[in-house]
PDB file of N, CA and C in Angstrom:
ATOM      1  N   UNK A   1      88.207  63.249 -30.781  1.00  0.00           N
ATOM      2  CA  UNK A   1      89.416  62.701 -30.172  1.00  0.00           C
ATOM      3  C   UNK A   1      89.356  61.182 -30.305  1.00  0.00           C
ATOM      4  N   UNK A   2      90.461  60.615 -30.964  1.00  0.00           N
ATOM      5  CA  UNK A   2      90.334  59.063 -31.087  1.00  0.00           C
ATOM      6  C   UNK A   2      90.774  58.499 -29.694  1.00  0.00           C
ATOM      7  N   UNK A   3      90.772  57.356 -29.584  1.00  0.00           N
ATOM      8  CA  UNK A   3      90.885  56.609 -28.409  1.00  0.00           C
ATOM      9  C   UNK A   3      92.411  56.405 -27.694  1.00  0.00           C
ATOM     10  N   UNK A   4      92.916  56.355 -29.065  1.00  0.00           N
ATOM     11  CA  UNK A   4      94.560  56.334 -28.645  1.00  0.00           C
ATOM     12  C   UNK A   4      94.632  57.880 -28.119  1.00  0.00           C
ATOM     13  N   UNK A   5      94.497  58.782 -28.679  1.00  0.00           N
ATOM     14  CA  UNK A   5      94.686  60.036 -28.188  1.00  0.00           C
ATOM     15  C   UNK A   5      94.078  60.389 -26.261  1.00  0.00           C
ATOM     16  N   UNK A   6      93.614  59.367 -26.283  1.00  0.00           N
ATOM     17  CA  UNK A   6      92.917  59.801 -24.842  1.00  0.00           C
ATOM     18  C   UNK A   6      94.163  59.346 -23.284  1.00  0.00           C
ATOM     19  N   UNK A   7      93.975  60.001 -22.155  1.00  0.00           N
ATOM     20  CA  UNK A   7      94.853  59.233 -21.246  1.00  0.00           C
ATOM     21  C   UNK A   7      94.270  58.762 -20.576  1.00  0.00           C
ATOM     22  N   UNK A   8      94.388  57.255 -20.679  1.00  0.00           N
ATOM     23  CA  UNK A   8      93.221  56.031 -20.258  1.00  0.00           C
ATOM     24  C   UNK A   8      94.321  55.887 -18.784  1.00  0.00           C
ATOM     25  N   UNK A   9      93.384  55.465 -17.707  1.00  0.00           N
ATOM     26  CA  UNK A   9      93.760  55.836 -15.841  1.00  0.00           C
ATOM     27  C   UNK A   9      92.942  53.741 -16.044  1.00  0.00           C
ATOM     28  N   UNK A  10      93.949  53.135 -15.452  1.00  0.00           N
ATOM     29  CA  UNK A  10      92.829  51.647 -14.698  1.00  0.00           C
ATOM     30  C   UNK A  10      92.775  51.990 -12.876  1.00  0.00           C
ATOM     31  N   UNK A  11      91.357  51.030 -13.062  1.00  0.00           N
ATOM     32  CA  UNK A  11      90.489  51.658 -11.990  1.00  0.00           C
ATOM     33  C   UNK A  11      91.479  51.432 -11.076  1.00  0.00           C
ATOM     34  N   UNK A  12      91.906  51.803  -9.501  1.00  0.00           N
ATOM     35  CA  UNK A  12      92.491  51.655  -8.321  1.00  0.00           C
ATOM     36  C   UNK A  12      91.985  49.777  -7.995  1.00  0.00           C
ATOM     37  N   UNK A  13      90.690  49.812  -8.365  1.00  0.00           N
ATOM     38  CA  UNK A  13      89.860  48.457  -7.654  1.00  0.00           C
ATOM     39  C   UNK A  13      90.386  47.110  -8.597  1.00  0.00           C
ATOM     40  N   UNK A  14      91.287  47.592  -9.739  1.00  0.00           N
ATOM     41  CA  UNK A  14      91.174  46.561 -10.670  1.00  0.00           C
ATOM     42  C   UNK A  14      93.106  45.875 -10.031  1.00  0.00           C
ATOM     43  N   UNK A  15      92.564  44.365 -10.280  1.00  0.00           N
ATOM     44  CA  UNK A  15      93.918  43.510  -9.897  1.00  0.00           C
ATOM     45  C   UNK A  15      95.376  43.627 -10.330  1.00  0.00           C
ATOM     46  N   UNK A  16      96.534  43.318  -9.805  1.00  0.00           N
ATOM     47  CA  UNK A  16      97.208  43.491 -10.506  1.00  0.00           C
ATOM     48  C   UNK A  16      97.784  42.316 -11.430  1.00  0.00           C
ATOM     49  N   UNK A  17      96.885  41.066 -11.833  1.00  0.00           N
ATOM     50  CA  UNK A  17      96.901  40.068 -12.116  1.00  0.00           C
ATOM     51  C   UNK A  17      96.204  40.338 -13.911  1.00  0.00           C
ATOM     52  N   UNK A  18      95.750  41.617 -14.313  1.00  0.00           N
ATOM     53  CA  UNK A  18      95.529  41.854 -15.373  1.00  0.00           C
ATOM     54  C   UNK A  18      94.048  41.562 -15.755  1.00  0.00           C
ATOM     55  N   UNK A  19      93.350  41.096 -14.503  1.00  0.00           N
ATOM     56  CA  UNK A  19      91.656  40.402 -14.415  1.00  0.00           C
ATOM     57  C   UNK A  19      91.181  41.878 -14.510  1.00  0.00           C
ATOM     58  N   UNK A  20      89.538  41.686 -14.595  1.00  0.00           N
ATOM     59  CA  UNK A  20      89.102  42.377 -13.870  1.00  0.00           C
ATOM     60  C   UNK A  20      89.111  43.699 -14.295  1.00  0.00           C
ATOM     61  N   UNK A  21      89.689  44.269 -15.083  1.00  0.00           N
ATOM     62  CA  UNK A  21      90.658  45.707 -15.342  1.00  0.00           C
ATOM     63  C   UNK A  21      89.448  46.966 -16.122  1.00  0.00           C
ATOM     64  N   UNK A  22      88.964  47.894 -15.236  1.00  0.00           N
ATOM     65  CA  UNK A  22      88.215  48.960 -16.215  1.00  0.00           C
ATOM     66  C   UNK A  22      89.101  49.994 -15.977  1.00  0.00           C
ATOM     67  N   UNK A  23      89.381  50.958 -17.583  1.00  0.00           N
ATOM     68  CA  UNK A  23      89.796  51.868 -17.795  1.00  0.00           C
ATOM     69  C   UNK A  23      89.103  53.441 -17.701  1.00  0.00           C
ATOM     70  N   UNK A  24      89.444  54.481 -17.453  1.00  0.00           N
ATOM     71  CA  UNK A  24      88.810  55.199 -17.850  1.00  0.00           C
ATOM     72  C   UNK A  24      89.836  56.551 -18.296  1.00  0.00           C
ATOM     73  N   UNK A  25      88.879  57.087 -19.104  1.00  0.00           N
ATOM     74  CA  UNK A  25      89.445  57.940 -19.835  1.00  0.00           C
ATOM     75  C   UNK A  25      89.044  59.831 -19.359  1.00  0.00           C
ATOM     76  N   UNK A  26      89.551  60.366 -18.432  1.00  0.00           N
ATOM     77  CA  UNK A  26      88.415  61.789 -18.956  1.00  0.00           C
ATOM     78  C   UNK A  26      88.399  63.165 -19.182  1.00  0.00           C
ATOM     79  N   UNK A  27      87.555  63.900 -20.403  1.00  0.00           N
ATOM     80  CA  UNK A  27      88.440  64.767 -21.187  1.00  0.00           C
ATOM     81  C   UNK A  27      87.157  66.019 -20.020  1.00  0.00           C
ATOM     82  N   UNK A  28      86.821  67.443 -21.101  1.00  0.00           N
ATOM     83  CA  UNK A  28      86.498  68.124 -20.396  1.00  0.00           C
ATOM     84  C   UNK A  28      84.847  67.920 -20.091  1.00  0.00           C
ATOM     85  N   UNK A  29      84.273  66.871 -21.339  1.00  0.00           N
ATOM     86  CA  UNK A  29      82.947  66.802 -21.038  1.00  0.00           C
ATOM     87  C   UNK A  29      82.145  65.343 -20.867  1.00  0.00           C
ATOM     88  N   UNK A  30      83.098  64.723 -21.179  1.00  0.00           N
ATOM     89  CA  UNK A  30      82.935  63.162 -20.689  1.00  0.00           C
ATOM     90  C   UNK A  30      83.975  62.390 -20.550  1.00  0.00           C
ATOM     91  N   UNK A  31      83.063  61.263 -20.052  1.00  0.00           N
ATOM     92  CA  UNK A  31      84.168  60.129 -19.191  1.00  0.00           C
ATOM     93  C   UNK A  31      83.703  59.010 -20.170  1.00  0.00           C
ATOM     94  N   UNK A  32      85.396  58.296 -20.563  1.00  0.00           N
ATOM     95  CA  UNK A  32      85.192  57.188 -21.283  1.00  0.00           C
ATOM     96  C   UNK A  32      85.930  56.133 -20.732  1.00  0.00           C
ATOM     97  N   UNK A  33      85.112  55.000 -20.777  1.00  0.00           N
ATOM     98  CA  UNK A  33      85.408  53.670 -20.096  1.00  0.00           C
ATOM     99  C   UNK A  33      85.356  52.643 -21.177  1.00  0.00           C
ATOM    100  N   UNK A  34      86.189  51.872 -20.951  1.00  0.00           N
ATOM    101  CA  UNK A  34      86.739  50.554 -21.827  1.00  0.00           C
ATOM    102  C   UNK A  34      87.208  49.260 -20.382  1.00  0.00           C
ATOM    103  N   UNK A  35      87.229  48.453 -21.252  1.00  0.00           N
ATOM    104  CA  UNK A  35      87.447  46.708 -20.341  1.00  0.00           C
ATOM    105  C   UNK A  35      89.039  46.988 -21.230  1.00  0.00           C
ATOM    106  N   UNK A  36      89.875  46.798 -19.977  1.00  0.00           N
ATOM    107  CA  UNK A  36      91.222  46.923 -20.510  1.00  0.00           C
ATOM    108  C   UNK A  36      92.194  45.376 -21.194  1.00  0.00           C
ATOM    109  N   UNK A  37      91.172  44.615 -20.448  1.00  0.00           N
ATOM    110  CA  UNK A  37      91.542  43.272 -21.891  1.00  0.00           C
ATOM    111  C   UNK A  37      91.146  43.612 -23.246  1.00  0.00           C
ATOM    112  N   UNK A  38      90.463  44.291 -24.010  1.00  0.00           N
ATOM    113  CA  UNK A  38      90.034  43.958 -25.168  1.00  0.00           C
ATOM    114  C   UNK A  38      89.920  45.881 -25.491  1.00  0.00           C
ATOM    115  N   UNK A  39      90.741  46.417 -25.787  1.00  0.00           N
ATOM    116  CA  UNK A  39      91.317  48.020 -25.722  1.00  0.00           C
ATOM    117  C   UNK A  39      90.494  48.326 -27.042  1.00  0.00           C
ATOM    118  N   UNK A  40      90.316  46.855 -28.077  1.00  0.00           N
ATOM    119  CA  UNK A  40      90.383  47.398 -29.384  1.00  0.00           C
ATOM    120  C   UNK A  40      88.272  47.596 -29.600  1.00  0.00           C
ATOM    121  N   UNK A  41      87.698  46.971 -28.794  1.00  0.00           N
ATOM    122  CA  UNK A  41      86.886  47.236 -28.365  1.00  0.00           C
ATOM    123  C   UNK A  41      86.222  48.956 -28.150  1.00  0.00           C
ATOM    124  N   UNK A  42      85.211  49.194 -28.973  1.00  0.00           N
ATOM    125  CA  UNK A  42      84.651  50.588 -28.807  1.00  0.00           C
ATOM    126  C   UNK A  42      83.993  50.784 -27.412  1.00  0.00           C
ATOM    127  N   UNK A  43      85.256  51.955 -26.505  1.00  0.00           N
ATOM    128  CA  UNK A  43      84.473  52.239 -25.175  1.00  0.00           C
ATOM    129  C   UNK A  43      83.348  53.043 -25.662  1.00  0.00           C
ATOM    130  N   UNK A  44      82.784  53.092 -24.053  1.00  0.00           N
ATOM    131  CA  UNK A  44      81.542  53.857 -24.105  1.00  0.00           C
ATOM    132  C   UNK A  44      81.665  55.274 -23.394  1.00  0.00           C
ATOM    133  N   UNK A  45      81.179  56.135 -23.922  1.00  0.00           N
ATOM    134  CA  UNK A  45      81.493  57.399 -23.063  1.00  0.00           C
ATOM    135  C   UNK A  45      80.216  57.868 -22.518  1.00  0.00           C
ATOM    136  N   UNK A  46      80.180  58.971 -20.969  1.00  0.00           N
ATOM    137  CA  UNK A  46      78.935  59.757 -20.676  1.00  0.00           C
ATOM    138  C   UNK A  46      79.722  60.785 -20.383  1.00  0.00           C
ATOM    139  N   UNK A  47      78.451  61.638 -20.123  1.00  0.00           N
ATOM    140  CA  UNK A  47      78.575  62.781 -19.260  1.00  0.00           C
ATOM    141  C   UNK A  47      79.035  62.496 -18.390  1.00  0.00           C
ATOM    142  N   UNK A  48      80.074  64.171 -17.431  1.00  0.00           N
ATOM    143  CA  UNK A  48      80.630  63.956 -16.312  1.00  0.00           C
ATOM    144  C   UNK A  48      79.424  63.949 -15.338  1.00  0.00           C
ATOM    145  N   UNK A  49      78.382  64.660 -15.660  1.00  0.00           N
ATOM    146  CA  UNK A  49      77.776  64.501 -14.668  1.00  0.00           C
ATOM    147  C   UNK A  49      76.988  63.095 -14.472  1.00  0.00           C
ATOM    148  N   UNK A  50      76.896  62.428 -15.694  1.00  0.00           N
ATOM    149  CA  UNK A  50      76.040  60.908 -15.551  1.00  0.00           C
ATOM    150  C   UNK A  50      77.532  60.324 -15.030  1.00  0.00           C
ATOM    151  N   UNK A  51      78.871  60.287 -14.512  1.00  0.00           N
ATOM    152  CA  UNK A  51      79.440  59.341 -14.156  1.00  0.00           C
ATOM    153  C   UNK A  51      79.450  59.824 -12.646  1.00  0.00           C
ATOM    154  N   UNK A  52      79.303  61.268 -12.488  1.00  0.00           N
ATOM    155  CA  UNK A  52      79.135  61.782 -10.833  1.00  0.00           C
ATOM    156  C   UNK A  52      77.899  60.968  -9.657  1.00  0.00           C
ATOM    157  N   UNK A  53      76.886  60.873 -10.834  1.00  0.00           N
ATOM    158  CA  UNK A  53      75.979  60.629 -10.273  1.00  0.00           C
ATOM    159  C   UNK A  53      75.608  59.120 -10.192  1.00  0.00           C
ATOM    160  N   UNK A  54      76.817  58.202 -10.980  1.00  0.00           N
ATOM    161  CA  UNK A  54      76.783  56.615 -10.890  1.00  0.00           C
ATOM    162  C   UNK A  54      77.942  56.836 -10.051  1.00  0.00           C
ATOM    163  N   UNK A  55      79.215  57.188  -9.549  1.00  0.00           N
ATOM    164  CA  UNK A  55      79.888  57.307  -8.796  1.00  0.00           C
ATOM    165  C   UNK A  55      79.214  57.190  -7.566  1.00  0.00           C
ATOM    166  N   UNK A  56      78.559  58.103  -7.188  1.00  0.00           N
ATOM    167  CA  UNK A  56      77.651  58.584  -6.063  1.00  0.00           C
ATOM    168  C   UNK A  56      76.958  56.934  -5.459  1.00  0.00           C
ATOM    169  N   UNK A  57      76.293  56.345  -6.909  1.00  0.00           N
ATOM    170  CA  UNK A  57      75.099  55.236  -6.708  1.00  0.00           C
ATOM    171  C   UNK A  57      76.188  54.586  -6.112  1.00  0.00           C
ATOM    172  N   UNK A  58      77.708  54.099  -6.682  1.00  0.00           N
ATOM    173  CA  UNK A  58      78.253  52.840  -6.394  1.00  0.00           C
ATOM    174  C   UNK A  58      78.611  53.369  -4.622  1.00  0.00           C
ATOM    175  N   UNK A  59      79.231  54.080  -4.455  1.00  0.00           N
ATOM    176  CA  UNK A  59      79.451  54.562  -3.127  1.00  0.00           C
ATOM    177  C   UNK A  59      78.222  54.319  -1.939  1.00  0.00           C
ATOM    178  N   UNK A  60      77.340  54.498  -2.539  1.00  0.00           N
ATOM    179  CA  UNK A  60      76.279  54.121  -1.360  1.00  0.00           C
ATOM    180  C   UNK A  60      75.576  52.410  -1.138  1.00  0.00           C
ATOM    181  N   UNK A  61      76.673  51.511  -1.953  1.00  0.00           N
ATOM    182  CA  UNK A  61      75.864  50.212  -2.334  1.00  0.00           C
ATOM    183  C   UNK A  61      76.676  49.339  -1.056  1.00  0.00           C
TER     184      UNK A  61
END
């Protein structure tokens, strides 16, 4: 699946001033994230479960 093909979500936390901005993308077996200034930029993708379990980390910080 190319990147355009994906339906990229920006984070709730990101400004509406266009700063700041992470995307994410996620299909049935991973989650892909991009910096939504620079789209043309190769995101990075993981597992759902490696983003469950950094989800988890940021929640407890």
């Amino acid at each position: 699946m190319s990147n355009t093909e994906l339906a990229w979500f920006k984070s709730s936390y990101s400004g509406t001033q266009g700063d700041s901005c992470v995307e994410v993308a996620v299909t049935e077996q991973t989650v892909h994230v991009r910096d939504s200034k620079d789209v043309m930029r190769t995101p990075f993708a993981v597992g759902r479960d490696g983003w469950s379990r950094f989800l988890d980390f940021v929640a407890e910080a």
